[in-house]
Protein backbone atom coordinates (compact mmCIF):
# COMPACT_ATOMS: atom_id res chain seq x y z
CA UNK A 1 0.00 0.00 0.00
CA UNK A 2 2.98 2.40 0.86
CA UNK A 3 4.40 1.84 -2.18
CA UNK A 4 1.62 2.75 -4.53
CA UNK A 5 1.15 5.24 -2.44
CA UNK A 6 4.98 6.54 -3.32
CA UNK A 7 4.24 5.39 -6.70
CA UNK A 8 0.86 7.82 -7.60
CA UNK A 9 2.88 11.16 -5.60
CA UNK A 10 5.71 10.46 -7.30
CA UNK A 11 3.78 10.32 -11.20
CA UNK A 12 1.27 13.62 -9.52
CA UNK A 13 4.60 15.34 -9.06
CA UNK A 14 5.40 14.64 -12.65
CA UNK A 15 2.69 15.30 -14.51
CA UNK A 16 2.16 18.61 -12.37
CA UNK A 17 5.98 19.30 -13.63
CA UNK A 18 4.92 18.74 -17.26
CA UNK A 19 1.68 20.89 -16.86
CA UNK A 20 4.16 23.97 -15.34
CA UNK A 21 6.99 23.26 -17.99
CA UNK A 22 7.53 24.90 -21.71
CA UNK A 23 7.70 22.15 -24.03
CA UNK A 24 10.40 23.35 -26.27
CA UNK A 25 12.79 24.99 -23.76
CA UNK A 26 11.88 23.18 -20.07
CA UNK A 27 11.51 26.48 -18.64
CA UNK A 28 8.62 27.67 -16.92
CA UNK A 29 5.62 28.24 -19.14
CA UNK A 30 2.92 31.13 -18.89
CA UNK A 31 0.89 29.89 -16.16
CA UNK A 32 3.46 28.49 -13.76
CA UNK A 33 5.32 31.60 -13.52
CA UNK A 34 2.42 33.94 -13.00
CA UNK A 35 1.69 31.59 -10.18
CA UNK A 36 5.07 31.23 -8.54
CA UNK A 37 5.47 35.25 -9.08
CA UNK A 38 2.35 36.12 -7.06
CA UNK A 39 3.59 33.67 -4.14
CA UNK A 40 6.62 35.40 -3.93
CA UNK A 41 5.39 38.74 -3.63
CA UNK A 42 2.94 37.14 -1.21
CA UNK A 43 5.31 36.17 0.66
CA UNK A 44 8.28 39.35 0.35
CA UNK A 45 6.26 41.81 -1.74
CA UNK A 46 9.64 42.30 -3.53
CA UNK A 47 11.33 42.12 -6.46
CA UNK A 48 12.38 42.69 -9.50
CA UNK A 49 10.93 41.93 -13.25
CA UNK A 50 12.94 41.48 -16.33
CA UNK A 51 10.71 40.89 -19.72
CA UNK A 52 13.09 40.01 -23.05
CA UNK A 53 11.60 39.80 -26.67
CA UNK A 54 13.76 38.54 -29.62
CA UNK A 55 13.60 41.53 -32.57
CA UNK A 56 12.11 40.51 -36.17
CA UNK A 57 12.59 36.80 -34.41
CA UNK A 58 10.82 35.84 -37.76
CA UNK A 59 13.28 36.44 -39.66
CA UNK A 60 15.64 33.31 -37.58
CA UNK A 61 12.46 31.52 -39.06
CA UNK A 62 12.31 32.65 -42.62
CA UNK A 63 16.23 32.70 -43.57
CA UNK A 64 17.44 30.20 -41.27
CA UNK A 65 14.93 27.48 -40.53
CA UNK A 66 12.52 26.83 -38.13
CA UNK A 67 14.73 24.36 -36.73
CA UNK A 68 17.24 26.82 -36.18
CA UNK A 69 14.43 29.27 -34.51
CA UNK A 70 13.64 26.25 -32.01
CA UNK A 71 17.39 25.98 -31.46
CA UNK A 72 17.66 29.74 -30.97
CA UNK A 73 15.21 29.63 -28.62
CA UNK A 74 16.81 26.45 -26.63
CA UNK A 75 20.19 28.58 -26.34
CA UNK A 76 18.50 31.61 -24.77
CA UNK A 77 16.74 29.56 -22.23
CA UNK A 78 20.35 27.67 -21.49
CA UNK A 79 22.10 31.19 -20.99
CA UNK A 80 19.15 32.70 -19.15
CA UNK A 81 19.23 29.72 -16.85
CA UNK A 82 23.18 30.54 -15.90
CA UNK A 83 22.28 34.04 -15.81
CA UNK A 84 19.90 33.91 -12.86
CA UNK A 85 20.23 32.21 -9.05
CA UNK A 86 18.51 29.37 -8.79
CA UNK A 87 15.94 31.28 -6.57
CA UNK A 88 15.72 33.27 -9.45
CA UNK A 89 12.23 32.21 -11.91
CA UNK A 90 12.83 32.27 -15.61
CA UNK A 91 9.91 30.98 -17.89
CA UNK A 92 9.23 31.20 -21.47
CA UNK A 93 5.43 33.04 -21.96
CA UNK A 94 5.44 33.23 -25.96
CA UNK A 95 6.49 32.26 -29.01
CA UNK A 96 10.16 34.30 -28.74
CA UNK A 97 9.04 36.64 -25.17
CA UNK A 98 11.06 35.22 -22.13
CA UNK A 99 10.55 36.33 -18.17
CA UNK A 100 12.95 36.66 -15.16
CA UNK A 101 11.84 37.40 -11.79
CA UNK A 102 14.24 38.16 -9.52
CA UNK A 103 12.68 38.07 -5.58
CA UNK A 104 15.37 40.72 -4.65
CA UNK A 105 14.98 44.43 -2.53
CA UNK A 106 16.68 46.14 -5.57
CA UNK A 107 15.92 49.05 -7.38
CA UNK A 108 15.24 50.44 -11.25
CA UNK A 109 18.69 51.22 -12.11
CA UNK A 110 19.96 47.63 -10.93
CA UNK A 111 17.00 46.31 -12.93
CA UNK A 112 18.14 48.06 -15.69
CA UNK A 113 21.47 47.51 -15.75
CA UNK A 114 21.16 43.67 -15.14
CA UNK A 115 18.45 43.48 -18.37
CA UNK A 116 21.47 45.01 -20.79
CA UNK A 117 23.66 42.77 -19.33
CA UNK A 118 21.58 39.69 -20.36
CA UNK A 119 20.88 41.36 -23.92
CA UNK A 120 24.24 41.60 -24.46
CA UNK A 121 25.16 38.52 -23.80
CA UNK A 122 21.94 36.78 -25.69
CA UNK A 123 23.04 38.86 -28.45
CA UNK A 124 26.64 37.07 -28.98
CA UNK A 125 24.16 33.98 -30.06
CA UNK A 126 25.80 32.77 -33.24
CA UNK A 127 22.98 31.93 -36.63
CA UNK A 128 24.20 30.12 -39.36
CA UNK A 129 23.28 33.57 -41.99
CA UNK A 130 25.60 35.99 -41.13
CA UNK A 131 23.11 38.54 -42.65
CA UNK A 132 20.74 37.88 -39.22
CA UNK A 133 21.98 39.34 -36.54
CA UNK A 134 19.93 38.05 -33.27
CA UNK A 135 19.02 41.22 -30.90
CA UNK A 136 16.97 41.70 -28.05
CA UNK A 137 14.89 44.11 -26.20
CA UNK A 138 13.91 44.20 -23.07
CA UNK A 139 12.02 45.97 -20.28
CA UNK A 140 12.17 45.55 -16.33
CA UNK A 141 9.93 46.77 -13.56
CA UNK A 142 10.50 47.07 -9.96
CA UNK A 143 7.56 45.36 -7.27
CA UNK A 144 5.79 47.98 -5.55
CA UNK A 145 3.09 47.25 -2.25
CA UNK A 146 0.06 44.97 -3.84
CA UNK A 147 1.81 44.55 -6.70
CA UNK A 148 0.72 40.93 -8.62
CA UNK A 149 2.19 39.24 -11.62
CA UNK A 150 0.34 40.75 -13.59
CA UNK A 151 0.51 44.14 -12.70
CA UNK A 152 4.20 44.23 -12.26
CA UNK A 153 4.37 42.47 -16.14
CA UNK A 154 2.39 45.28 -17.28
CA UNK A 155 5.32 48.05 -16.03
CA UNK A 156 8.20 45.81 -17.72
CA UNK A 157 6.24 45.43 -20.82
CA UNK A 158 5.63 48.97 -21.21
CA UNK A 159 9.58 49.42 -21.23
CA UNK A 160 9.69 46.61 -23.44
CA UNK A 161 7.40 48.15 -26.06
CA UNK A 162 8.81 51.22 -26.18
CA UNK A 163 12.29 49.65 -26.83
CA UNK A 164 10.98 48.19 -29.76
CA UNK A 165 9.79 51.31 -31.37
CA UNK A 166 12.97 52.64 -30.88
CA UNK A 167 14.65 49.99 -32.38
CA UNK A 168 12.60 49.45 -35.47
CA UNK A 169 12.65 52.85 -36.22
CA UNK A 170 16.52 52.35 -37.22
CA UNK A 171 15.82 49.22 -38.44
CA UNK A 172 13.62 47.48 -41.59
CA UNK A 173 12.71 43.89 -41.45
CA UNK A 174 14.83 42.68 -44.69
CA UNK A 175 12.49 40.55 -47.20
CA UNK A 176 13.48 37.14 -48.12
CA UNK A 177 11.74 34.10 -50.18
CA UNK A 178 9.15 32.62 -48.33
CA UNK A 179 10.43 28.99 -48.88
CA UNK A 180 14.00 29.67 -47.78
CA UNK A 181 13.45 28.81 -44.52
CA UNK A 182 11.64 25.70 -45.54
CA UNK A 183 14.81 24.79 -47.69
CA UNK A 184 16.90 25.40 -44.57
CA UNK A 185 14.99 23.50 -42.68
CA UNK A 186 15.40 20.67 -45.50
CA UNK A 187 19.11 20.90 -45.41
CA UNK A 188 19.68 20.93 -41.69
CA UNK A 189 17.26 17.64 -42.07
CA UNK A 190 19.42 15.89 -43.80
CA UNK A 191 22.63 17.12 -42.46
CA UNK A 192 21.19 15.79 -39.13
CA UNK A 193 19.29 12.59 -40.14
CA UNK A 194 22.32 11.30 -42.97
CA UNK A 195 25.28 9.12 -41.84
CA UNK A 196 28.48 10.70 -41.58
CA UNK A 197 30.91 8.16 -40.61
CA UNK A 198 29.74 5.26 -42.98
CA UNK A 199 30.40 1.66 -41.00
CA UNK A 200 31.32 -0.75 -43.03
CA UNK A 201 29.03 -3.96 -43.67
CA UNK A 202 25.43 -4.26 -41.79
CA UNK A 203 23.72 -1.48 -39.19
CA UNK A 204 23.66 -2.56 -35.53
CA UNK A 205 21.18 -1.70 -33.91
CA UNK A 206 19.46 -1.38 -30.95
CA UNK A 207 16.16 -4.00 -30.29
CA UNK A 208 13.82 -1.15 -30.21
CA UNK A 209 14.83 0.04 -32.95
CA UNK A 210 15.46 -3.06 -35.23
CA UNK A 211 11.71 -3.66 -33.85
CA UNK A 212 10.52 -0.46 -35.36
CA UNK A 213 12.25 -1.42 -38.63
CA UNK A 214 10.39 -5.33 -38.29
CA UNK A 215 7.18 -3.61 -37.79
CA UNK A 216 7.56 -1.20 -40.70
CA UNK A 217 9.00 -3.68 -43.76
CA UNK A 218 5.92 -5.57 -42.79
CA UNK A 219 3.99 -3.08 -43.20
CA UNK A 220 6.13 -1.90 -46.50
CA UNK A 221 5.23 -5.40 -47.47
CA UNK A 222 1.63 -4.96 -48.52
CA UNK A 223 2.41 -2.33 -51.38
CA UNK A 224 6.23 -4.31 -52.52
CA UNK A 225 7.05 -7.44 -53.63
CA UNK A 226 10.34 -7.73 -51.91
CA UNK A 227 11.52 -10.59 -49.68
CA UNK A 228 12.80 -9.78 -46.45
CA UNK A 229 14.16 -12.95 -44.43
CA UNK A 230 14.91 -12.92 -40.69
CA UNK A 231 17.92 -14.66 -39.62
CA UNK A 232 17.73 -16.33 -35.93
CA UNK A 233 21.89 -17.11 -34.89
CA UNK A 234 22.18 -18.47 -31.47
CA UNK A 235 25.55 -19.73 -29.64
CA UNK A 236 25.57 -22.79 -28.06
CA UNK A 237 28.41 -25.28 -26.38
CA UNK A 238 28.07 -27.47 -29.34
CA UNK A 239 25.73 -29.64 -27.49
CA UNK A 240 22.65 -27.00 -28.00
CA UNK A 241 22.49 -25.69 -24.56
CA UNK A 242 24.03 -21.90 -24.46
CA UNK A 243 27.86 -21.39 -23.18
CA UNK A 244 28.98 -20.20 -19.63
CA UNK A 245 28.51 -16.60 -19.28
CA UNK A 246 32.62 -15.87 -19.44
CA UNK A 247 32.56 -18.05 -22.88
CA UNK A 248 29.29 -16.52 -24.50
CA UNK A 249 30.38 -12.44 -23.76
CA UNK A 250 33.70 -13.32 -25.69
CA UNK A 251 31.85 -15.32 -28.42
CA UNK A 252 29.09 -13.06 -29.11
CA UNK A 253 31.42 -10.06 -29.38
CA UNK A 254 33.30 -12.12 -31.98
CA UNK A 255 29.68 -13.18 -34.16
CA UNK A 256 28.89 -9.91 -33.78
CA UNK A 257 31.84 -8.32 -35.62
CA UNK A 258 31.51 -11.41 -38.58
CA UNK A 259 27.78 -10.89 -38.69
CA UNK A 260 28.35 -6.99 -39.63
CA UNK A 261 31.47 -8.00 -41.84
CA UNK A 262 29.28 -10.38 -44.08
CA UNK A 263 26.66 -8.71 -44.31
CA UNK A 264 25.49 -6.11 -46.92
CA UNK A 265 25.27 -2.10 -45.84
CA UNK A 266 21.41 -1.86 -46.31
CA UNK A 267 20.63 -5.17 -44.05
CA UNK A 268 20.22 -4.50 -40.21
CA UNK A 269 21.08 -6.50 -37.19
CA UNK A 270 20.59 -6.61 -33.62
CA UNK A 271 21.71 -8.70 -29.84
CA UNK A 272 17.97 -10.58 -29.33
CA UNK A 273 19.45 -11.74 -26.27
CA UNK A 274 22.65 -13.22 -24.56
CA UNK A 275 23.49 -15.83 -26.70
CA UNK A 276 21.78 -14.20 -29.85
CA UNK A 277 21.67 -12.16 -32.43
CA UNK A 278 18.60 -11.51 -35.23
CA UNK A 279 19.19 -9.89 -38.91
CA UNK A 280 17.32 -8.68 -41.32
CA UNK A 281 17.86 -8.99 -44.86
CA UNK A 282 15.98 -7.87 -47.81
CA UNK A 283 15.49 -8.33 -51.27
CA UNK A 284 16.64 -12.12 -51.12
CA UNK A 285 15.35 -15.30 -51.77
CA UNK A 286 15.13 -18.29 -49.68
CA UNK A 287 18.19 -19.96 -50.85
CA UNK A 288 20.28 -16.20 -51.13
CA UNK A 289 18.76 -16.02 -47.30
CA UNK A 290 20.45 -19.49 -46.66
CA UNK A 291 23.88 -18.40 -48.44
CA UNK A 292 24.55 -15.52 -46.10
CA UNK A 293 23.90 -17.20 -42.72
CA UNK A 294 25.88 -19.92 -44.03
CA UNK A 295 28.70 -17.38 -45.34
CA UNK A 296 28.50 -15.76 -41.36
CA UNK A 297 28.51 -19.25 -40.31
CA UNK A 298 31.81 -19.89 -42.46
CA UNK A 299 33.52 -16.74 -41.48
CA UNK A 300 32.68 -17.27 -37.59
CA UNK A 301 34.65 -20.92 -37.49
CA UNK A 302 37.51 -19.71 -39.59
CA UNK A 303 39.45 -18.98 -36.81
CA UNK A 304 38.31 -21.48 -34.52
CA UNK A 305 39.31 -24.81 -33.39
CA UNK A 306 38.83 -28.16 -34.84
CA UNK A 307 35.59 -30.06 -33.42
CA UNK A 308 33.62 -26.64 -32.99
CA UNK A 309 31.54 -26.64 -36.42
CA UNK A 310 28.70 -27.20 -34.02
CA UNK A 311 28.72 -24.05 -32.02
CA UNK A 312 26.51 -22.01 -34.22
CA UNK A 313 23.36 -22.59 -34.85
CA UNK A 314 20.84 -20.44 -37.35
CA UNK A 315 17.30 -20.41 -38.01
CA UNK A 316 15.40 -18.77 -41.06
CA UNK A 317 12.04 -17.62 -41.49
CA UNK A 318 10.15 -15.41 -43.90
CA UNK A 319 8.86 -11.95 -42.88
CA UNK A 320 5.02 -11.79 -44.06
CA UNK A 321 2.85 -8.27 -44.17
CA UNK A 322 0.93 -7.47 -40.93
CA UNK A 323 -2.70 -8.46 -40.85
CA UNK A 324 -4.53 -5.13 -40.54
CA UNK A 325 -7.13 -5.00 -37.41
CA UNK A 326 -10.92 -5.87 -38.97
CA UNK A 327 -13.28 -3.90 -36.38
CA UNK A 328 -16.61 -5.57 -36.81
CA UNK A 329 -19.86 -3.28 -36.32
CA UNK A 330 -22.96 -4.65 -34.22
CA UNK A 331 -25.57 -3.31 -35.50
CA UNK A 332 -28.41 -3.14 -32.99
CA UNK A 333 -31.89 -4.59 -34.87
């Protein structure tokens, strides 16, 4: 009983955490910080308000990417987290409009001077088109007797507003194609997603994700008429029972490096369990199927001893397309 107890507070506490946390930067969100705000100044009545808003932040979007906008937007929450004490309450409450609130006795000019020193330094981010340069405005607002979130916002926001008018008085938004971004966002894809460092012979992967790829080529299977074999290899002691745990870590290392070394670059592989691995190949027949366990079984006795031919063992079965779920209606007569 005490431990589902433990068990429910401890997933309350978490989902509460999710419902107070920005999804993209893990700072506070809108509603969490107006909360925490007004039970500070419940509880002091002081402090300080700093309100930051990213300049033509569109334009991050429309030349660079929006993955490069979320990006931009992860940094500034990192260096606005270093910025502050951890007393401090930073929170993210739009789309490119960050909050600090500071429960400190201080006054305007220390306000002040602490916002420039945070634009400044958010300024110094780095965007991969040198033509967009990232700046930031920002107001501040000291807490005055039955001040609220809200009404101390207001003050900073004011400050805030009028710094932008200033600044896009000197400055024009500069004009750019409408799909750039989207092709920046298509490069950066596959810049991320594409494989650099090209491993020779088959992909290892992790179960889950080998599963993923099982579940999807069977899938894939209902619109192709590709073959795609799975490949069972399990190490035994020659007798069909699996080797001592010392013996089967050093043997399955070993399969595991001939199993990627036979194998073609486009077929996958994974560890099933202790004593086994599974592989995936495609576009094979039965008898090709049969070849290349056979050519991994080859490879894995080459260097071993005489009398141990029966250490390997492989099993081979077809992969078939998934049988879509038939949801049958009762009709009521």
């Amino acid at each position: 009983m005490r431990e589902d107890i433990a068990k429910l507070k401890a997933e309350n506490e978490r989902l509460s955490r999710i419902a107070e946390t920005d999804w993209l930067t893990g700072l506070y969100n809108r509603g969490a910080v107006e909360k925490r705000v007004n039970q500070s100044l419940a509880k002091t009545g002081t402090g300080i308000m700093l309100v930051f808003d990213v300049d033509y932040f569109r334009q991050v979007n429309t030349r660079c990417g929006h993955i490069t906008g979320d990006h931009t937007l992860q940094e500034i929450a990192r260096i606005l987290r270093v910025m502050v004490l951890p007393r401090d309450i930073v929170a993210r409450i739009g789309g490119d409009e960050f909050v600090i609130f500071m429960p400190v006795n201080r006054d305007s000019h220390f306000a002040q001077e602490r916002s420039q020193q945070i634009k400044n330094r958010l300024a110094s981010i780095s965007l991969p088109d040198d033509a967009v340069m990232l700046s930031v405005s920002a107001g501040w607002a000291v807490a005055e007797e039955n001040d609220n979130y809200q009404s101390v916002f207001e003050r900073a926001d004011r400050i805030l507003l009028t710094a932008k008018q200033k600044w896009d008085e000197g400055e024009t938004e500069k004009s750019c194609p409408a799909n750039n971004g989207i092709e920046m966002d298509i490069k950066q894809i596959r810049e991320e997603l594409s494989e650099h460092d090209l491993i020779k012979g088959a992909y290892c992967q992790d179960y889950e994700t080998f599963k993923g790829i099982y579940r999807f080529m069977e899938r894939r299977l209902h619109r192709t008429k590709s073959n795609v074999y799975i490949i069972l290899f399990t190490l035994t002691n020659g007798e069909g029972d699996l080797t001592s745990l010392a013996d089967r870590e050093a043997g399955m290392g070993y399969l595991k490096d001939r199993i990627q070394g036979c194998l073609r670059s486009a077929d996958v592989f994974t560890q099933y369990s202790s004593g086994q691995f599974l592989v995936m190949v495609s576009d094979v027949t039965c008898e090709l199927a049969e070849m290349i366990a056979e050519r991994i079984e080859t490879a894995f006795y080459k260097d071993q001893k005489r009398g141990t031919e029966d250490l390997l063992l492989h099993h081979c079965y077809p992969l078939t397309p998934v049988r879509p779920a038939i949801t049958v209606r009762q009709e009521n007569a």
